[in-house]
N, C-alpha and C. Protein backbone atom coordinates (compact mmCIF):
# COMPACT_ATOMS: atom_id res chain seq x y z
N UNK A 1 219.53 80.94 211.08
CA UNK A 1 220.36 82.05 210.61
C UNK A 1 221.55 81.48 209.84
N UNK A 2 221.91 82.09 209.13
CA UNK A 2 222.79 81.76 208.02
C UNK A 2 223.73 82.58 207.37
N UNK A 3 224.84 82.32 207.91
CA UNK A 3 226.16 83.45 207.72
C UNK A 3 226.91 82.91 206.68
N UNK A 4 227.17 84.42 206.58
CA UNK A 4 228.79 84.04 205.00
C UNK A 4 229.81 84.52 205.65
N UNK A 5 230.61 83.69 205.94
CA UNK A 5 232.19 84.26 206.42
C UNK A 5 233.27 84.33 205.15
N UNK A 6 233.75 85.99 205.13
CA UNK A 6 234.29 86.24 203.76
C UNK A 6 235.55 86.16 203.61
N UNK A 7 236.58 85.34 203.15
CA UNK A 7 237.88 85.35 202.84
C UNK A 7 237.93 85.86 201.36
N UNK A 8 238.40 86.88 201.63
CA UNK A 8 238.73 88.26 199.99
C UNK A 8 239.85 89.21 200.93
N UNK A 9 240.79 89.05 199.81
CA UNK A 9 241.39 90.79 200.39
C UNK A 9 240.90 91.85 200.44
N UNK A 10 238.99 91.76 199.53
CA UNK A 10 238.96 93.21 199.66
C UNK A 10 237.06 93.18 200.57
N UNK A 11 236.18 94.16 199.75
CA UNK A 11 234.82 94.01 200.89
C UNK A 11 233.96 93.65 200.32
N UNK A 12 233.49 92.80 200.39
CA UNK A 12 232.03 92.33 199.70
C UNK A 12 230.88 93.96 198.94
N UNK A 13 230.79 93.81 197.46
CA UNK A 13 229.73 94.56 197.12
C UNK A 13 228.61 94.83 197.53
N UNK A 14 227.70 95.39 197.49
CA UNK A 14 226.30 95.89 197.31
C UNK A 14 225.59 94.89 196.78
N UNK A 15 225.73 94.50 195.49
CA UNK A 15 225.36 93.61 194.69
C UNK A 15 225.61 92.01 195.44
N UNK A 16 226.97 91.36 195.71
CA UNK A 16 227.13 90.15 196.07
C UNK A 16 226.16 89.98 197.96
N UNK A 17 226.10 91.21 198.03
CA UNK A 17 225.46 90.98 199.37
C UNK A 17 223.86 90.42 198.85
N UNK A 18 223.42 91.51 198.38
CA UNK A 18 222.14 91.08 197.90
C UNK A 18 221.48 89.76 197.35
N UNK A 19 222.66 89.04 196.10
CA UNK A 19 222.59 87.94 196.15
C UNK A 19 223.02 86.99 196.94
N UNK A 20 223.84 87.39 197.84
CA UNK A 20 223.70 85.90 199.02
C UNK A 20 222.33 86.26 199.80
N UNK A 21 221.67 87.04 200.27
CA UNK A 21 220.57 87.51 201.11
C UNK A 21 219.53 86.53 200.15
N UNK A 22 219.31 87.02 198.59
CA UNK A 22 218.15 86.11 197.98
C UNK A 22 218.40 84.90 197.40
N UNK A 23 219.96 84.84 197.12
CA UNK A 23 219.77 83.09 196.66
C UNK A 23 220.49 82.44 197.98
N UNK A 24 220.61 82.41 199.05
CA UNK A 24 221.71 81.89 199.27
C UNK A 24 220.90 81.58 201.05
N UNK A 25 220.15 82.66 200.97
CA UNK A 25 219.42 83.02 202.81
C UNK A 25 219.90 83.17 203.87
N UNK A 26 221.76 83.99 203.27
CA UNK A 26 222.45 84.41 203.85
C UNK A 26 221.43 85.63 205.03
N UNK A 27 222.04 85.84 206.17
CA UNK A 27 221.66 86.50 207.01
C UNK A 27 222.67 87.54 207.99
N UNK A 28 223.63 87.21 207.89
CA UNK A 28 224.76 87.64 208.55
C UNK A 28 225.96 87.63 207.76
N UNK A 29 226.80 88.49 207.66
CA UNK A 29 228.29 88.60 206.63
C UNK A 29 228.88 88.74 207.61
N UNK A 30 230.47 88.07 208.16
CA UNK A 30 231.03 87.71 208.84
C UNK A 30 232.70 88.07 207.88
N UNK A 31 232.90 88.96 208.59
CA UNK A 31 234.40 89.52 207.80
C UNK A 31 235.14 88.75 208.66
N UNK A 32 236.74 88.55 208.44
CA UNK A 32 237.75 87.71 209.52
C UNK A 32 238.43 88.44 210.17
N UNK A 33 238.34 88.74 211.29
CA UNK A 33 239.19 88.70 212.60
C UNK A 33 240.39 89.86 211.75
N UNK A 34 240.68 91.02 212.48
CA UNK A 34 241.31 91.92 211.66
C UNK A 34 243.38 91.14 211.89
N UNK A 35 243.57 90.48 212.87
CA UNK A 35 244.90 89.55 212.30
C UNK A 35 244.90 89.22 211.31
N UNK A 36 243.63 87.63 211.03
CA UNK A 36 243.64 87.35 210.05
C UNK A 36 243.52 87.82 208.61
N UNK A 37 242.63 88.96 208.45
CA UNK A 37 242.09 89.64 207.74
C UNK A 37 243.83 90.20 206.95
N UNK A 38 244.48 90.45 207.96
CA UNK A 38 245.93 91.06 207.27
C UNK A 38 246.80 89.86 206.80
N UNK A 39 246.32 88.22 207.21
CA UNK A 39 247.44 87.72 206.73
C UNK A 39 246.83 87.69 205.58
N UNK A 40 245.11 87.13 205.80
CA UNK A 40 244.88 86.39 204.43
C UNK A 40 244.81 87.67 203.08
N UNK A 41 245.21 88.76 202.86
CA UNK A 41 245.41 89.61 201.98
C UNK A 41 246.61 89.65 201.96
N UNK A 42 248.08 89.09 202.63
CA UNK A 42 249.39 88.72 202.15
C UNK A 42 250.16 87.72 202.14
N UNK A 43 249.50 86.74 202.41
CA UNK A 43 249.66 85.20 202.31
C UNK A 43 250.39 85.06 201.09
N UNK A 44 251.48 84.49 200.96
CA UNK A 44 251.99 83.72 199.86
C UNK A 44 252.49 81.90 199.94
N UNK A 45 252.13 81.63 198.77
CA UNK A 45 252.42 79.96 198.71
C UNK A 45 253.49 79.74 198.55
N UNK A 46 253.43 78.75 199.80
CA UNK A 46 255.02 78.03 199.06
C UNK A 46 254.99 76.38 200.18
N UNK A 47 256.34 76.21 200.22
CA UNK A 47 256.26 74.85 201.38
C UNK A 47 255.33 74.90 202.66
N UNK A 48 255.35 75.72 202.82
CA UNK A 48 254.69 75.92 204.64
C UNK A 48 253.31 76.15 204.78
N UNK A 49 252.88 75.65 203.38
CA UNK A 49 251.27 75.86 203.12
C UNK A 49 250.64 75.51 204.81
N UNK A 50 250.96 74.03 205.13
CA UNK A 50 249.83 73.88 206.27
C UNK A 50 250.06 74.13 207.20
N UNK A 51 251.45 74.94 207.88
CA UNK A 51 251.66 76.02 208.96
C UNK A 51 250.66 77.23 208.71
N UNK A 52 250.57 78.06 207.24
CA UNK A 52 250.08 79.09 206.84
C UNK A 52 248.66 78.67 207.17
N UNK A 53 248.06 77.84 207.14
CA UNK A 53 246.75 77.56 206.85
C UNK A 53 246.27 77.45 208.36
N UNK A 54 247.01 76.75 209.19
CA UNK A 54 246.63 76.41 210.47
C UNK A 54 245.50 77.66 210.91
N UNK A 55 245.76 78.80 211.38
CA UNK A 55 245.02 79.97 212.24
C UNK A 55 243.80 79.67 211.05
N UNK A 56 243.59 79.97 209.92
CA UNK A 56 242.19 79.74 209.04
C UNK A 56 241.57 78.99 209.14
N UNK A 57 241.91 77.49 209.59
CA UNK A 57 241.09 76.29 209.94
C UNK A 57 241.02 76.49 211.15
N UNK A 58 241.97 76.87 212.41
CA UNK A 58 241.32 76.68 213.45
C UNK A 58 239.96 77.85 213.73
N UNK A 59 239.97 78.75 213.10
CA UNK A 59 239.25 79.84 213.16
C UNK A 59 237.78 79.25 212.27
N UNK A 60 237.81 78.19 211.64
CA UNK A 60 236.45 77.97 211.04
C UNK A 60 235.90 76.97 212.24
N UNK A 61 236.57 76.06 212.54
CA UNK A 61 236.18 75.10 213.09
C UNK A 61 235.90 75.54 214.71
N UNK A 62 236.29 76.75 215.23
CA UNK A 62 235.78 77.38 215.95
C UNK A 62 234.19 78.17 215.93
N UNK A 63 234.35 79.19 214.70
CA UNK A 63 233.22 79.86 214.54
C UNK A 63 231.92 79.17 213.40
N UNK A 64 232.86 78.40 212.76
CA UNK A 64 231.91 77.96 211.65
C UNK A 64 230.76 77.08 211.94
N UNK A 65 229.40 76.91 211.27
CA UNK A 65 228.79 75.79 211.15
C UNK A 65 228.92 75.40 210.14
N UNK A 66 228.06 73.91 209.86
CA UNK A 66 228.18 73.38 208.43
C UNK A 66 226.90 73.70 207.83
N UNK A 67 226.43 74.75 208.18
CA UNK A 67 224.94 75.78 207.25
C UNK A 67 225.17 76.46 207.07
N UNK A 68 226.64 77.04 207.39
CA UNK A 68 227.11 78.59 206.94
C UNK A 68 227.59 78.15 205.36
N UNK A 69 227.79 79.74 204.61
CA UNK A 69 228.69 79.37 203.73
C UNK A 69 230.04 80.45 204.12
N UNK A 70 230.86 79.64 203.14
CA UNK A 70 232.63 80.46 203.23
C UNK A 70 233.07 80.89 202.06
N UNK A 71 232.93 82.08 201.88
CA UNK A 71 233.57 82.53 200.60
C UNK A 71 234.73 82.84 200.68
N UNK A 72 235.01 82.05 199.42
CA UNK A 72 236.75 81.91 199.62
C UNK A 72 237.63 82.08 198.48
N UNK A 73 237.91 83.56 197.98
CA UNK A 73 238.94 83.60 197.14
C UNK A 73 240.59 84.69 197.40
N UNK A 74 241.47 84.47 196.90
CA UNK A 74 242.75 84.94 196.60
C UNK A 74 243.93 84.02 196.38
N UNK A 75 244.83 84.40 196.77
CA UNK A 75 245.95 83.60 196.07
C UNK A 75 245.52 82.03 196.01
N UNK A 76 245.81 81.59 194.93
CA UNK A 76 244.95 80.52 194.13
C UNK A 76 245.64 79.12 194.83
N UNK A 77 247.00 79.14 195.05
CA UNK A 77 246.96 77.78 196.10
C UNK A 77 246.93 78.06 197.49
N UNK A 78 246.52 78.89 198.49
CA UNK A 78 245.97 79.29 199.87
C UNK A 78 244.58 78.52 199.60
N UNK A 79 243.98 79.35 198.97
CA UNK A 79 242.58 79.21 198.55
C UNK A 79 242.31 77.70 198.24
N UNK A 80 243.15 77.39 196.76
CA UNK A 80 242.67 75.75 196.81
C UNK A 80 242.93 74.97 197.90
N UNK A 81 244.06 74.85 198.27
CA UNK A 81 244.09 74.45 199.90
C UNK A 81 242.52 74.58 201.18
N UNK A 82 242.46 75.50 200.98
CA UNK A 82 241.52 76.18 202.51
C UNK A 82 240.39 75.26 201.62
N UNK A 83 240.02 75.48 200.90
CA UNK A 83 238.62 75.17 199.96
C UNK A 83 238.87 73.24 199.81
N UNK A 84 239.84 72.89 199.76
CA UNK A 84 240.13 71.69 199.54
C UNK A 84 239.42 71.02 200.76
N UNK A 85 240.45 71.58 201.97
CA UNK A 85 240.04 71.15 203.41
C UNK A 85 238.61 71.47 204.10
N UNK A 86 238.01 72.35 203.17
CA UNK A 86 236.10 73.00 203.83
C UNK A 86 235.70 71.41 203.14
N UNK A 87 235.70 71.39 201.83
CA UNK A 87 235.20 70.04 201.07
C UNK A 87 235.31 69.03 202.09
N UNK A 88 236.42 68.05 202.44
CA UNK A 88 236.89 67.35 203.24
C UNK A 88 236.26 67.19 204.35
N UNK A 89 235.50 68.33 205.46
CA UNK A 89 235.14 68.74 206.31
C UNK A 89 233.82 68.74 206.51
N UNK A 90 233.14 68.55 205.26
CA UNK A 90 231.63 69.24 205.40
C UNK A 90 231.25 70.61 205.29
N UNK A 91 232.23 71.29 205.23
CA UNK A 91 232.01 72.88 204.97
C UNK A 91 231.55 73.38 203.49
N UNK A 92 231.00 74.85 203.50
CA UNK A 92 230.09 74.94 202.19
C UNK A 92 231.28 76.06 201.78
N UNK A 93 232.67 75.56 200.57
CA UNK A 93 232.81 76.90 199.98
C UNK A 93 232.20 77.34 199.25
N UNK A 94 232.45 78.31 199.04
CA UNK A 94 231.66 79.43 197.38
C UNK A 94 232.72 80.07 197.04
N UNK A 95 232.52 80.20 195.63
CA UNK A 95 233.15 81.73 194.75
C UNK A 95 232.50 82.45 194.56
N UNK A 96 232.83 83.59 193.74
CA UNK A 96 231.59 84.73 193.51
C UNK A 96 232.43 84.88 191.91
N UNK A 97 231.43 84.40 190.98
CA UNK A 97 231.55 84.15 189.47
C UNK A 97 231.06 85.56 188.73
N UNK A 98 231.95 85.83 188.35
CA UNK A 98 232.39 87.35 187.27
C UNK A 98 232.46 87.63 186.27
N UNK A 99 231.95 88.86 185.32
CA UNK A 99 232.18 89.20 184.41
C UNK A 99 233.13 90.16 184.10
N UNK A 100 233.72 89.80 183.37
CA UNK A 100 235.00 91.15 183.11
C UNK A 100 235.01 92.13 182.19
N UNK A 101 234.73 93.19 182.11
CA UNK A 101 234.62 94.21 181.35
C UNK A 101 235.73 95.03 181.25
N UNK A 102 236.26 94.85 180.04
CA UNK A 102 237.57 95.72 179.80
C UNK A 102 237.31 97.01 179.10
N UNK A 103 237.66 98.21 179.47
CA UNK A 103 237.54 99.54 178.76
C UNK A 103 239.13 99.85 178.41
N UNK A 104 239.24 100.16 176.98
CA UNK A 104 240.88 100.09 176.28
C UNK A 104 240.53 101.89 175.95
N UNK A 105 241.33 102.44 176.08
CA UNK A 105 241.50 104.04 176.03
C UNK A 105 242.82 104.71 175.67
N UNK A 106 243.09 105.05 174.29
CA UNK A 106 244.53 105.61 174.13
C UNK A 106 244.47 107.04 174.80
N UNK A 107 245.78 107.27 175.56
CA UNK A 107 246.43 107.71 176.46
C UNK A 107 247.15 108.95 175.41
N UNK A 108 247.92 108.29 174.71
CA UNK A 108 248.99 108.97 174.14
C UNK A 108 249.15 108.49 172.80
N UNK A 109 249.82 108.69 171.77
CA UNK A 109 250.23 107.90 170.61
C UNK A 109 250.71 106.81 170.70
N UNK A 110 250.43 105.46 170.02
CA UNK A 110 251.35 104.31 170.58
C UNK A 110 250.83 103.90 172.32
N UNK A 111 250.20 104.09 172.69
CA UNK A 111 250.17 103.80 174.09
C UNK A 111 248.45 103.54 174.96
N UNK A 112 248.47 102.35 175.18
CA UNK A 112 246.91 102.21 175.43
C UNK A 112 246.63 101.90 177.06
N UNK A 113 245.77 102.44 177.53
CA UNK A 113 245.70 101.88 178.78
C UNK A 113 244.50 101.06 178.59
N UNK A 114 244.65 100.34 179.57
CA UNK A 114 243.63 98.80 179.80
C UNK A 114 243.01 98.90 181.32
N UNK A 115 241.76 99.02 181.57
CA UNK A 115 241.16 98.81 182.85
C UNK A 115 240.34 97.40 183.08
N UNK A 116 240.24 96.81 183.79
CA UNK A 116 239.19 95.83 183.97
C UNK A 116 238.22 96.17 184.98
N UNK A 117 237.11 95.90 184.85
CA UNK A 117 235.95 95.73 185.73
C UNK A 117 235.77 94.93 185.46
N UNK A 118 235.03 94.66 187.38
CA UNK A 118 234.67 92.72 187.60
C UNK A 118 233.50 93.22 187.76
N UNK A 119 232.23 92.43 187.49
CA UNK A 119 231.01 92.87 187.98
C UNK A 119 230.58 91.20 188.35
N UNK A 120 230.20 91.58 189.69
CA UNK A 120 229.57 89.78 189.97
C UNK A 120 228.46 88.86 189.29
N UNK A 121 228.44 88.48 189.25
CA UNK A 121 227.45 86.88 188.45
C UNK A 121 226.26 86.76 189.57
N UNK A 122 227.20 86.03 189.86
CA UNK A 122 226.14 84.85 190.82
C UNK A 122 227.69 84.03 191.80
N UNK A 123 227.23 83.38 192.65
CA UNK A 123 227.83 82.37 193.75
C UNK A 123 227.74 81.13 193.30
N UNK A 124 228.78 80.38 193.33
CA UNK A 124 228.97 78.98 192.69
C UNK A 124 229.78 78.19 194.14
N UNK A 125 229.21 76.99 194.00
CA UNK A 125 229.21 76.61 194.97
C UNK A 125 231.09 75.54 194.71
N UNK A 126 231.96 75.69 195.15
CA UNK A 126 233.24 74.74 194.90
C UNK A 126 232.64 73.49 194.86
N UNK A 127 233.45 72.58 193.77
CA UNK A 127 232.57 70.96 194.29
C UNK A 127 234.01 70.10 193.97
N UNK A 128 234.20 68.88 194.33
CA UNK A 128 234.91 68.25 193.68
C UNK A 128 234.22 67.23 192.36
N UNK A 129 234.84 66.48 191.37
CA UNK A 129 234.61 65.79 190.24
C UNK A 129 235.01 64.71 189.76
């Protein structure tokens, strides 16, 4: 069996489920612990990175194996951090690689609004180089 434990502020798609199920032989989606779940959607970087980080590592190295994967995105130095230390560890991160679709729509005279849609790719595996 083969779980994805998800670090995102928000919920895994329809779509990204499906592709971890066929490329990936994901079997289980593993959301975090509803504490964590609230820090890691307000986490901010700064000095105290590896105080901040502590409860996330002890929480992998508790539940995790090294056949699971960890999807791991948001604030970009939490993340490189956490993802740094899975590498280090033997742990499998992933991203979930996107396309962005912008729809531009005038509003008013002079005035445009801008939306983005993400639509998922595929899962890329973090590596170092």
């Amino acid at each position: 069996m083969k779980n994805l434990y998800v670090f995102l502020s928000h919920f895994l798609t329809e779509e990204q489920k499906n592709d971890a199920i066929k490329n990936l032989g994901v079997t289980n989606f593993v959301s975090l612990p509803s504490p964590l779940q609230k820090k890691w959607g307000n986490i901010e970087s700064d000095r105290e990175l590896k105080k901040k980080l502590k409860p996330f590592i002890d929480y992998i190295v508790d539940n995790v194996t090294r056949d699971d994967y960890l999807l791991i995105q948001g604030e970009a130095g939490i993340s490189f951090a956490l993802v740094d230390w899975c590498l280090a560890n033997g742990y499998q991160p992933i991203y979930s690689y996107t396309k962005r679709v912008v729809i531009e729509k005038e509003i008013e005279k002079n005035k445009v609004e801008k939306k983005s849609v993400f639509k998922h790719i595929k899962f890329i595996f973090y590596e170092r180089f």
